[in-house]
Protein backbone atom coordinates (compact mmCIF):
# COMPACT_ATOMS: atom_id res chain seq x y z
CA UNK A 1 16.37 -15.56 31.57
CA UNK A 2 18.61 -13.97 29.03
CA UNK A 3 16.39 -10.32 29.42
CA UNK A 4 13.81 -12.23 26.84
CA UNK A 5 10.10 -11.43 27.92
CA UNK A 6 7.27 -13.35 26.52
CA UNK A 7 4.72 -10.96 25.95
CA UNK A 8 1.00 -11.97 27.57
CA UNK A 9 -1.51 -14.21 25.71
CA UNK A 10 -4.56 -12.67 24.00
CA UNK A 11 -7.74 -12.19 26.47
CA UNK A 12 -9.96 -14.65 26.60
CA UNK A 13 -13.72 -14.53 25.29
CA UNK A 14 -16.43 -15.14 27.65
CA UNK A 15 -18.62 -18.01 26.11
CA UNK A 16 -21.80 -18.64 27.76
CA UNK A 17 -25.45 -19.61 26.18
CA UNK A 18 -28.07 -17.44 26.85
CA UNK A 19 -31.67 -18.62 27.73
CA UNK A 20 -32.99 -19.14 23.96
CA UNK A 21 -29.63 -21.23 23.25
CA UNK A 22 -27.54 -18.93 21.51
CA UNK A 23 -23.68 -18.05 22.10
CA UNK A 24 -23.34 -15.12 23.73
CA UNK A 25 -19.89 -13.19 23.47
CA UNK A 26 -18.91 -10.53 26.07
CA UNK A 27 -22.82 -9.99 26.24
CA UNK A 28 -23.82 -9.40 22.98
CA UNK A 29 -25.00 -12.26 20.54
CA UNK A 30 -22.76 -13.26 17.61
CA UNK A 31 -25.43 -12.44 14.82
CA UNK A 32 -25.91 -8.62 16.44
CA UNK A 33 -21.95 -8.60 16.63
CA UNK A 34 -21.94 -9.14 12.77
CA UNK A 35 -24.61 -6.97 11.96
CA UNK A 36 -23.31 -4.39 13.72
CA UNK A 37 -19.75 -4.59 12.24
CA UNK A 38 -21.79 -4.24 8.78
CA UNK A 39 -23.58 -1.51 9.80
CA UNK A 40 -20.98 0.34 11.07
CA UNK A 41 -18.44 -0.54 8.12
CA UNK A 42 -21.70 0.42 5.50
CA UNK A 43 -21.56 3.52 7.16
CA UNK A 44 -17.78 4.35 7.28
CA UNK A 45 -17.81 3.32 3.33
CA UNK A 46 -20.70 6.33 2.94
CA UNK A 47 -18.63 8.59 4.86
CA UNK A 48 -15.31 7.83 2.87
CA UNK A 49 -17.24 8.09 -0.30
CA UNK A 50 -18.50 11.43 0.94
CA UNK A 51 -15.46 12.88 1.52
CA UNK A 52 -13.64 11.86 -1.94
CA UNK A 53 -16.56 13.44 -3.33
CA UNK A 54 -15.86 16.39 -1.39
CA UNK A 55 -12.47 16.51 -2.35
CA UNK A 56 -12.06 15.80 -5.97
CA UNK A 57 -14.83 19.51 -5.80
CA UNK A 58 -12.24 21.32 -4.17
CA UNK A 59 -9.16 20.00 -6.84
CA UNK A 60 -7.89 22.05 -9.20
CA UNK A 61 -7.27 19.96 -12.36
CA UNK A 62 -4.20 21.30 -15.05
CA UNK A 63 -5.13 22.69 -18.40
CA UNK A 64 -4.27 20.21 -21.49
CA UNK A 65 -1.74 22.27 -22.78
CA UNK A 66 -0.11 21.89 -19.18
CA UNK A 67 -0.33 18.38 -19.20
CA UNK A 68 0.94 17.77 -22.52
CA UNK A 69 4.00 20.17 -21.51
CA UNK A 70 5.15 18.13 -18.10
CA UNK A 71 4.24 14.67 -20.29
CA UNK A 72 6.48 15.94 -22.92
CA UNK A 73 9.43 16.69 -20.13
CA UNK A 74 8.46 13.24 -18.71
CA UNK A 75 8.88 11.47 -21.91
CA UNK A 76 12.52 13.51 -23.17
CA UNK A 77 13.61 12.90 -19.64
CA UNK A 78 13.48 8.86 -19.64
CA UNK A 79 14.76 8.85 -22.86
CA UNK A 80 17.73 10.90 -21.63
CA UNK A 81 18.05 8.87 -18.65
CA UNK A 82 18.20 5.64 -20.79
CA UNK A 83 20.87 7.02 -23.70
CA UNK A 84 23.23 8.06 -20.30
CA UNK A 85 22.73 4.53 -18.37
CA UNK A 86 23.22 2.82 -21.89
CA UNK A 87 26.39 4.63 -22.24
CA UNK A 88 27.62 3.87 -18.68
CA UNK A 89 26.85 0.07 -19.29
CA UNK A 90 28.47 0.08 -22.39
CA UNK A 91 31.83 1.64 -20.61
CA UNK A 92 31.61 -0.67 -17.86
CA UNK A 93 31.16 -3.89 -19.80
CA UNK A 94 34.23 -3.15 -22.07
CA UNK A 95 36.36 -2.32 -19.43
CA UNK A 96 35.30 -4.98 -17.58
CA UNK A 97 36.14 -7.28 -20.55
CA UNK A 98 39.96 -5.55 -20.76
CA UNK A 99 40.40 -5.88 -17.21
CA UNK A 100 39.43 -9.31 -17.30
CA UNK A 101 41.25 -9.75 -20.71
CA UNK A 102 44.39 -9.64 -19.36
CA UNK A 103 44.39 -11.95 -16.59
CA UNK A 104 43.31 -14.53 -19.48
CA UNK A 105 46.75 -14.51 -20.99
């Protein structure tokens, strides 16, 4: 069959009522399914919170004067960047135009 394999479908959910009439997935009603997800996903969010909190304690933050030197390097660096790739574009289009210029004729 070509060495294709069809990978198995997803497994199925057992649906059954229980004896006051609600759906009962895998043994566990829907509602405490969803109640539990929020529980547990309240609690993760805590615990995440926690630990950025515990975190941005132990980070050691630059002075001002450091981050207005790097911003400064930043800053004369793109302009640089953009005088040099101006100057290449400029080179490139004209000779672009000359090459092209003479197979006009």
């Amino acid at each position: 069959m070509l060495g294709v394999r069809i990978p198995p479908g997803p497994p199925a959910l057992l649906h059954a009522a229980d004896g006051a009439g609600h759906e009962v997935v895998r043994g566990e009603r829907r509602g405490g399914q969803v109640l539990n997800w929020l529980k547990n996903g309240y609690r993760q969010a805590i615990d995440f919170l926690k630990e950025v909190q515990a975190e941005l304690k132990r980070t050691t933050w630059p002075a001002p004067k450091e981050v207005q030197g790097t911003t400064t390097v930043v800053i004369i660096t793109v302009f640089i960047f953009a005088i040099f790739l101006w100057v290449v574009d400029v080179a490139l289009s004209r000779g672009l135009d000359t090459v092209l210029g003479l197979f006009r004729r």
